[in-house]
Protein backbone atom coordinates (compact mmCIF):
# COMPACT_ATOMS: atom_id res chain seq x y z
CA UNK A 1 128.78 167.16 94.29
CA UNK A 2 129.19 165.57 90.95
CA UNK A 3 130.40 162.08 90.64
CA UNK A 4 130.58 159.72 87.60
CA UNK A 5 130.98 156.18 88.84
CA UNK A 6 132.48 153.31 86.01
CA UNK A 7 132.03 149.81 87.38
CA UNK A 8 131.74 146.76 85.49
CA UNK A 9 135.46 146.04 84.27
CA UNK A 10 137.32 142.79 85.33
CA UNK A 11 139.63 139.76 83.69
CA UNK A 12 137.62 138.05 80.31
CA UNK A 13 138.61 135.80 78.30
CA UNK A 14 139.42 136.17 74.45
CA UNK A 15 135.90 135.94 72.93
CA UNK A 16 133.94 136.77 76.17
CA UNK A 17 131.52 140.01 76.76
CA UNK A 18 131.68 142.55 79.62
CA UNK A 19 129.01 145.04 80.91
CA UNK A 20 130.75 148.70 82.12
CA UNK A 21 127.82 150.41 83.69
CA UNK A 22 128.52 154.15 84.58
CA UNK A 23 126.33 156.20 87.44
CA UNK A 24 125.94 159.96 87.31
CA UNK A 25 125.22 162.10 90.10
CA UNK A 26 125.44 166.01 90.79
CA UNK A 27 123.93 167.22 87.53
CA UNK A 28 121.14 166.76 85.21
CA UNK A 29 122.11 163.70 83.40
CA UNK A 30 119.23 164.30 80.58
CA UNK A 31 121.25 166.96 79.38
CA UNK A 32 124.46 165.20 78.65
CA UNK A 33 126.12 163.63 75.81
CA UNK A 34 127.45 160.42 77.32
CA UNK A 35 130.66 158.99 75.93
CA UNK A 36 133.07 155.74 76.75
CA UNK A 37 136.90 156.11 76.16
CA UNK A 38 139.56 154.10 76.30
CA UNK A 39 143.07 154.29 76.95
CA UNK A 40 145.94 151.23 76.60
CA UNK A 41 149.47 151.38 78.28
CA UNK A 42 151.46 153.76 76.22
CA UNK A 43 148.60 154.69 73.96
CA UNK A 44 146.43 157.70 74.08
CA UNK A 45 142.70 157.84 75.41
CA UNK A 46 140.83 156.90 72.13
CA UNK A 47 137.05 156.90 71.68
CA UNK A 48 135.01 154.02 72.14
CA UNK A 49 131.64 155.34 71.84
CA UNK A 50 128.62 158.02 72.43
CA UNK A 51 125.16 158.45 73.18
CA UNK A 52 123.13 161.56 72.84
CA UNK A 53 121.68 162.79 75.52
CA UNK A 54 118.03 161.30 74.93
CA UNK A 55 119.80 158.32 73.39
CA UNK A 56 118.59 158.56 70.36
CA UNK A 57 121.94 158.57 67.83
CA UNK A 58 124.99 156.97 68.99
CA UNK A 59 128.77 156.94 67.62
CA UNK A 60 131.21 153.81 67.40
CA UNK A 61 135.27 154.02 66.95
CA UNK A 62 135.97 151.95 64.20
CA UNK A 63 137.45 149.31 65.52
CA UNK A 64 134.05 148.68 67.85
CA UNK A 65 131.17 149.55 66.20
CA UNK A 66 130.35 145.70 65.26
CA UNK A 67 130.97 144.45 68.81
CA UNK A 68 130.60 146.87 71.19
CA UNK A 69 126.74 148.51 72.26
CA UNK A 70 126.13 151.97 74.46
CA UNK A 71 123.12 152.39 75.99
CA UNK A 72 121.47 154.59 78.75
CA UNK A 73 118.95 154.94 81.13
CA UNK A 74 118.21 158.41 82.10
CA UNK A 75 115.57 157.19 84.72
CA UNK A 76 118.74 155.57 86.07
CA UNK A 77 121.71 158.23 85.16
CA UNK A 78 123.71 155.44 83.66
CA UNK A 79 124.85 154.97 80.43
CA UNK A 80 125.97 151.05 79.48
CA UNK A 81 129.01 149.74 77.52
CA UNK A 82 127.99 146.44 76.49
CA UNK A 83 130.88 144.26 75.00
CA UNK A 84 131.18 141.40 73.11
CA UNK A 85 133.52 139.41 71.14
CA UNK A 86 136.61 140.94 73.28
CA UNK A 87 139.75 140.81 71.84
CA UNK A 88 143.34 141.14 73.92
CA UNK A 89 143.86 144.61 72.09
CA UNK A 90 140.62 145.57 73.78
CA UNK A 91 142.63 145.49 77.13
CA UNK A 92 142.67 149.19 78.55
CA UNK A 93 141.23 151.81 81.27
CA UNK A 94 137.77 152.45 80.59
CA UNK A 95 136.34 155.70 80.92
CA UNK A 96 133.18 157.61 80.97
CA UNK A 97 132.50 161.03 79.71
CA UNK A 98 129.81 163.54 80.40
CA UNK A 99 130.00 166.22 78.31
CA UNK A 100 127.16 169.41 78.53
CA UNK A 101 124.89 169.87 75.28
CA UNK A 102 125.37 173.47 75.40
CA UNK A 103 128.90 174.05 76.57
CA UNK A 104 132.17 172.57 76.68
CA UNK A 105 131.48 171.47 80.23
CA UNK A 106 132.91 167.83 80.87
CA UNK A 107 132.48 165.48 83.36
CA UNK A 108 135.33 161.89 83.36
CA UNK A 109 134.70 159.34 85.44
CA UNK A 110 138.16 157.02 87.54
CA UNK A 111 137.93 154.68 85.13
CA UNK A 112 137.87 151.00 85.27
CA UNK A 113 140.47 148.25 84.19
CA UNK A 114 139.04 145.77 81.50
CA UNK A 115 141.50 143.38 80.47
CA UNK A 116 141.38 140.25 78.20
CA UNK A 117 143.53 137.44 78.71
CA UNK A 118 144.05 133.59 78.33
């Protein structure tokens, strides 16, 4: 059974850092591109970042690449969404991707709620 697991998200402050941690299980993780998304009330689902699958080159939206770090662990099956800096606009759903090296097979986690307030 796969399952992709996103835990980490909670209440920050403006200028505070968060940790989103997200567990696969149910397929071989080593072979999948691992990606964070985002998604505000009334906005669309916007990409935060991705890892390849041996973690070697990663990709930043623009609006994170200076504050926001992915990571993984394949030992582990997790891939890491470290965040920094965090800004109210950062407030969203976040979500994690797994998406198959040599097909359009995709994997999204439940998501979780990271939201920065005063």
């Amino acid at each position: 059974q796969v399952q992709v697991v996103e835990s980490g998200g909670g209440l920050v402050q403006p200028g505070g850092s968060l940790r989103l941690s997200c567990t696969a299980s149910g397929f071989y993780f080593r072979d999948y591109i691992m990606s964070w998304y985002r998604q505000a009330p009334g906005k669309e689902r916007e990409l935060v970042a991705t890892i390849t699958s041996a973690g070697v080159g990663t990709d930043y939206g623009d609006s994170m690449k200076d504050r926001f770090t992915i990571s993984r662990d394949n030992a582990k099956n997790t891939v890491y969404l470290q965040m920094n800096n965090l800004k109210p606009e950062d407030t969203a759903v976040y979500y994690c991707k797994a998406s198959y090296r040599y097909n359009y097979r995709t994997y999204w986690g439940q998501g979780t709620q990271v939201t920065v307030s005063s």
